[in-house]
Protein backbone atom coordinates (compact mmCIF):
# COMPACT_ATOMS: atom_id res chain seq x y z
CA UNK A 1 -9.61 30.91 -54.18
CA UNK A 2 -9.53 27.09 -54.24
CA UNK A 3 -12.84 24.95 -54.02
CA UNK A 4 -13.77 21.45 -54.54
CA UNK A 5 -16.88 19.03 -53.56
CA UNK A 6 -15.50 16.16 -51.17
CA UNK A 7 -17.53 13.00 -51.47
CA UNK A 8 -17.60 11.09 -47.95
CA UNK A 9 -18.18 7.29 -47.04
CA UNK A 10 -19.57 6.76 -43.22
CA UNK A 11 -20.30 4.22 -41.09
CA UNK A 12 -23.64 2.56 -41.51
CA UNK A 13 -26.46 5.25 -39.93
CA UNK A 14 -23.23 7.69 -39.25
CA UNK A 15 -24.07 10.17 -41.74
CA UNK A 16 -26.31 12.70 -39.69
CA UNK A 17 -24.10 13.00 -37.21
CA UNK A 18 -20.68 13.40 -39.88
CA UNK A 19 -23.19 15.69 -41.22
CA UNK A 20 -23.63 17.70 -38.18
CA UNK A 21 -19.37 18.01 -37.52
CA UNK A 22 -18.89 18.74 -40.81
CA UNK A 23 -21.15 21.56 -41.05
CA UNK A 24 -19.31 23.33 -38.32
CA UNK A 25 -16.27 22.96 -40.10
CA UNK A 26 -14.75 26.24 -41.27
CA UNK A 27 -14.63 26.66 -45.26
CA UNK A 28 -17.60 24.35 -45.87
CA UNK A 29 -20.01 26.42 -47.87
CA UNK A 30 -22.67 23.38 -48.40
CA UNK A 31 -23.12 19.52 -47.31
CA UNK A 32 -26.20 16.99 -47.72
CA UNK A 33 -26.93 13.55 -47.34
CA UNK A 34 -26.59 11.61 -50.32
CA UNK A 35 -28.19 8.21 -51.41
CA UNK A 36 -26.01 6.21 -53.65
CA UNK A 37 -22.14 5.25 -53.43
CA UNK A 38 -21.13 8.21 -51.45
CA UNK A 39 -23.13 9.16 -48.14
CA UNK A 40 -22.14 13.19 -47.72
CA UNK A 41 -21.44 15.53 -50.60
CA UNK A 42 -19.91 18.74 -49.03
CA UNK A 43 -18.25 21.94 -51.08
CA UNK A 44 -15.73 23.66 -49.76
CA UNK A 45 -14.04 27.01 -50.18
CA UNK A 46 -10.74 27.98 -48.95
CA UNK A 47 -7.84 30.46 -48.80
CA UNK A 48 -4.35 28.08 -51.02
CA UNK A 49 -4.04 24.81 -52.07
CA UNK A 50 -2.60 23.95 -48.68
CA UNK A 51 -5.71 25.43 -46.45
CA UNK A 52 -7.86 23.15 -48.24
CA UNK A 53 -5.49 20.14 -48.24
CA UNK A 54 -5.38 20.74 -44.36
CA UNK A 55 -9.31 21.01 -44.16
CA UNK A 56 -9.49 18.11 -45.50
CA UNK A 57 -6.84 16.11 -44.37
CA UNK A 58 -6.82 17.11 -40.45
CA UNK A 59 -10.59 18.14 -40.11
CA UNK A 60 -12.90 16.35 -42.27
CA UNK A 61 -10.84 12.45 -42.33
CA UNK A 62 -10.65 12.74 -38.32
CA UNK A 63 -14.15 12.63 -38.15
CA UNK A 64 -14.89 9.77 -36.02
CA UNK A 65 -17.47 7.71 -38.27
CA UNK A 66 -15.88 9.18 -41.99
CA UNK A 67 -14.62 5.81 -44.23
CA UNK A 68 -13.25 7.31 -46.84
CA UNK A 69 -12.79 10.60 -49.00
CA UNK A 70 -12.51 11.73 -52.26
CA UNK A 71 -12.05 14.97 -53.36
CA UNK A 72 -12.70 16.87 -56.96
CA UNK A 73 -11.01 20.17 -57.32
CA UNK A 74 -12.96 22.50 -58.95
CA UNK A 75 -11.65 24.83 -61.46
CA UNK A 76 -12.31 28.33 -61.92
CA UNK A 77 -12.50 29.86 -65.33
């Protein structure tokens, strides 16, 4: 099982609605508005390496109002 927190940049007064999409979003376990550099925090859980990759990469970055992502891989000990 692969999971890591993806920090999101919006749009300006975007982030309930990113919110919203990315909620719906299979493999996304949590995501909140956050005050401070980055405007979403979301976790998410998935499958390989290249399930997650694909989450992010084709789901969460073609989110109309999303800026920019970064994403922490989490590891499991």
């Amino acid at each position: 099982m692969t999971q890591a927190y993806i920090l999101l940049t919006t749009e300006g007064g975007a982030e309930d609605a990113v919110l919203s999409q990315v909620r719906n979003i299979a493999g996304v376990e949590h995501a909140y508005v956050s005050y401070g550099v980055y405007d979403i925090i979301i976790k998410v859980k998935a499958e390989t390496m290249q399930e997650l990759k694909d989450v992010v990469t084709y789901r969460i970055r073609k989110i109309e109002s999303v800026q920019s992502t970064l994403t922490l891989l989490l590891v499991d000990e």
